[in-house]
Each structure stands twice: as C-alpha cells, then as structure tokens.
C-alpha atoms as a PDB file:
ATOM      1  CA  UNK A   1    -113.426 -47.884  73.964  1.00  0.00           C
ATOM      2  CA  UNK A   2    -111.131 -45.175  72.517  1.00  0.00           C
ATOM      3  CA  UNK A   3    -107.792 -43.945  71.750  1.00  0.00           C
ATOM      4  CA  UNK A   4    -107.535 -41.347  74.024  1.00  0.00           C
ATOM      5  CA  UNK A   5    -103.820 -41.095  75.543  1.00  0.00           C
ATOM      6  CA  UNK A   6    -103.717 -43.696  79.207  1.00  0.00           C
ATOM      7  CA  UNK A   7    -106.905 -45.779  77.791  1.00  0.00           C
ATOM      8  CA  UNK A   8    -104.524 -48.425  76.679  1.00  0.00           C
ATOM      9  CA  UNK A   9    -102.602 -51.612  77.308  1.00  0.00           C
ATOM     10  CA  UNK A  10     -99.911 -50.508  78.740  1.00  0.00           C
ATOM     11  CA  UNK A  11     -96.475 -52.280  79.055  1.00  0.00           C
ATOM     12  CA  UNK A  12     -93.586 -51.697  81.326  1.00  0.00           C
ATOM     13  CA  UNK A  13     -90.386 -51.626  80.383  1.00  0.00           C
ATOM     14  CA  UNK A  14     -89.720 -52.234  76.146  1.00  0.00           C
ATOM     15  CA  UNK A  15     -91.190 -55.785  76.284  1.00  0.00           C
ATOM     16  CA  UNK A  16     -94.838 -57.967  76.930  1.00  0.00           C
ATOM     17  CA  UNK A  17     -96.920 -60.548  76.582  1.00  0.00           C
ATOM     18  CA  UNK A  18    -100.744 -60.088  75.879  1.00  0.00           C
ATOM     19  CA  UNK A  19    -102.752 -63.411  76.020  1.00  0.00           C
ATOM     20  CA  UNK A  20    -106.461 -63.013  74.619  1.00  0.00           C
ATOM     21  CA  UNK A  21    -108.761 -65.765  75.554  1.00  0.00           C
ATOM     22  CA  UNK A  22    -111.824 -66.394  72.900  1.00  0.00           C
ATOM     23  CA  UNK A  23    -114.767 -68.527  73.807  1.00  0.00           C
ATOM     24  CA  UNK A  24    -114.445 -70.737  70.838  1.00  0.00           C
ATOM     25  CA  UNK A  25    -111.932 -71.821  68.114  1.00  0.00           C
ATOM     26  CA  UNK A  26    -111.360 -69.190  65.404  1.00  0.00           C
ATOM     27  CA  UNK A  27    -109.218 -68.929  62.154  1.00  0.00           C
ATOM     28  CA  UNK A  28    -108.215 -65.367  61.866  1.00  0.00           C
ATOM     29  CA  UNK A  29    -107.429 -63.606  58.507  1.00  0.00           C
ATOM     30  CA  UNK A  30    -105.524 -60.649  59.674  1.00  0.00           C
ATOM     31  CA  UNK A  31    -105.146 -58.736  63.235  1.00  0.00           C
ATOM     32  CA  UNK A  32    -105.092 -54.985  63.910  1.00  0.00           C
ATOM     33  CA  UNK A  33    -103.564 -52.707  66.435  1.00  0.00           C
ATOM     34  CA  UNK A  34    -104.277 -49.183  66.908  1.00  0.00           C
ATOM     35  CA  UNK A  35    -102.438 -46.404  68.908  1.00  0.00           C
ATOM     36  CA  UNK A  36    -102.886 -42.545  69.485  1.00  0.00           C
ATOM     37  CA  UNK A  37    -102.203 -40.398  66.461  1.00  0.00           C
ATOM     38  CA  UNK A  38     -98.950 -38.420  66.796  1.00  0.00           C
ATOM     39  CA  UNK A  39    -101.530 -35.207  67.072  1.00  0.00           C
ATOM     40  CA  UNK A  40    -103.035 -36.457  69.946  1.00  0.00           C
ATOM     41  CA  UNK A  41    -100.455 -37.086  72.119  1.00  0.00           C
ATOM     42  CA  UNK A  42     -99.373 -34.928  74.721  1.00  0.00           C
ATOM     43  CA  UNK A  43     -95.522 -34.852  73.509  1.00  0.00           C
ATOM     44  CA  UNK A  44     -96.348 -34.823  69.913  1.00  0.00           C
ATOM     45  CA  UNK A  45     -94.475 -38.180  69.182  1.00  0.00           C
ATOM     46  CA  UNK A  46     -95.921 -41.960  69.643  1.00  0.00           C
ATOM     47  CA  UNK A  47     -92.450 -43.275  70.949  1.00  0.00           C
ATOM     48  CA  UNK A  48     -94.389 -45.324  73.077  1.00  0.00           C
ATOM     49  CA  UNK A  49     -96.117 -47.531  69.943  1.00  0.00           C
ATOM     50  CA  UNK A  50     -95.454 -50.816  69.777  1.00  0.00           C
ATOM     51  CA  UNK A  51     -93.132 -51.361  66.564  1.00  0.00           C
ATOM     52  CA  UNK A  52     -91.998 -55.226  66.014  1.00  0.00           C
ATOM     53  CA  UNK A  53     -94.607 -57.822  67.260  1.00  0.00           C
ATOM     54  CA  UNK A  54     -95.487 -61.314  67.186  1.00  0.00           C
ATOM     55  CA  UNK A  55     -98.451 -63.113  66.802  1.00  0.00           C
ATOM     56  CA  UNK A  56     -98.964 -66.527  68.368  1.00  0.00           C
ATOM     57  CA  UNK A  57    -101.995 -69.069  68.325  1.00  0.00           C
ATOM     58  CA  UNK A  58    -102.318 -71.157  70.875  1.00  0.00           C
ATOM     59  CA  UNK A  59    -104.563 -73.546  72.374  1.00  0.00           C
ATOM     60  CA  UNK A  60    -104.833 -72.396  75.584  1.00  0.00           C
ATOM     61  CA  UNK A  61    -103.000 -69.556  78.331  1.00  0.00           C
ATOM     62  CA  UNK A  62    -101.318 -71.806  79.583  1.00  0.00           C
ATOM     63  CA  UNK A  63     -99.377 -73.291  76.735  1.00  0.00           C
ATOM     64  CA  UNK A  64     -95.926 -72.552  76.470  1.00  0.00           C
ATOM     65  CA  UNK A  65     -95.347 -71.996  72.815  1.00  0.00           C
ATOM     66  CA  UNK A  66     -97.703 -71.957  69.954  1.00  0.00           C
ATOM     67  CA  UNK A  67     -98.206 -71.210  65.936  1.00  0.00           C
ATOM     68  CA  UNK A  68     -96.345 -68.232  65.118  1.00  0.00           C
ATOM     69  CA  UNK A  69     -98.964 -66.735  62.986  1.00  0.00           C
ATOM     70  CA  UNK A  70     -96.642 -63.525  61.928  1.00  0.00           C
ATOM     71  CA  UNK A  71     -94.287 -61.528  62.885  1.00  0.00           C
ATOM     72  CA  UNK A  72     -94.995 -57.971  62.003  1.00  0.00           C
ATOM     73  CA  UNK A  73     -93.670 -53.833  62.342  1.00  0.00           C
ATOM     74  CA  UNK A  74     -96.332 -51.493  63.220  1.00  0.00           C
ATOM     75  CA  UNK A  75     -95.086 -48.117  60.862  1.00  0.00           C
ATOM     76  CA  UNK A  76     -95.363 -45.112  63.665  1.00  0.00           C
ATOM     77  CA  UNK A  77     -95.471 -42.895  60.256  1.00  0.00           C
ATOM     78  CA  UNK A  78     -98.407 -44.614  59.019  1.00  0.00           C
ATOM     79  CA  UNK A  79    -102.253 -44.340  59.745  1.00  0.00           C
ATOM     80  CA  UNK A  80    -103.268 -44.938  63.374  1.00  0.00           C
ATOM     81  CA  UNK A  81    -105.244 -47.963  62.756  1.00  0.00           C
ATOM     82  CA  UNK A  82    -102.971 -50.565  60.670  1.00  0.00           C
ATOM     83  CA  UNK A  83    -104.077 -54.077  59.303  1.00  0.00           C
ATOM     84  CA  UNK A  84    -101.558 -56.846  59.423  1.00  0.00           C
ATOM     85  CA  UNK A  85    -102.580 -60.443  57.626  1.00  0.00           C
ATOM     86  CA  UNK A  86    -101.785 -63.527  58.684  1.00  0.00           C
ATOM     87  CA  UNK A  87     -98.726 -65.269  57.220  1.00  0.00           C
ATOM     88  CA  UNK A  88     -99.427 -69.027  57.912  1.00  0.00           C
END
C-alpha cells in the first residue's frame, strides 16, 4: 500500500522468484516495479533494489518454464517508480 522502508517483497539472499496469479488471461503492455527513494531509506542508499530481472508468462504456478516476456535493469539512479515494456 506504500513504499515505506520493510512494506515490501522481500528476498533473501541476491536471488527470487515471485509468481503472481491473475484470475483471467491477460496480455500485458509493460510492467512496473517500484522501490524506496534513496531519501527515504534509513542508510541513504537502495543497495537492496532489485537491478536485472526477468519477466516470464506462464500458464499456470506450476509450470516449469514459460514466455520470457523481457529481461530488464531497474536504474537505482533513476525515478522510484520505473516502466519497463514488454519485448515479445
């Protein structure tokens, strides 16, 4: 509901998996991910911001692999809030 430092998905460790279940099919356009501004956190850096990702599509949570749908680099020196389209 906010991006106040702890409200967040947090990962342990420099690697994980997210799975996001929808109730229906969808075709997305473009996918964003937002972390704290570097002037809200407590150490004054966002180390912790994810920086390469990949998107996947798949059918269900259970599937193994699916459509890549990008593969993207979140820019820690950029706005908070970044947009990142889909490439297939």
């Amino acid at each position: 509901p906010d991006v106040y430092p702890g409200n967040c998905w947090a990962f342990k460790g420099s690697q994980g998996h997210l799975v996001i279940r929808l109730s229906m099919r969808i075709y997305p356009t473009a996918f964003t991910l937002e972390h704290i501004p570097k002037t809200l956190s407590p150490t004054g850096t966002i180390t912790s911001a994810p920086r390469r990702f990949l998107v996947y599509g798949l059918d269900d949570e259970y599937q193994e692999s699916g459509t890549l749908l990008g593969a993207y680099e979140y820019d820690q020196e950029g706005e908070p809030l970044q947009m990142f389209p889909v490439m297939v």
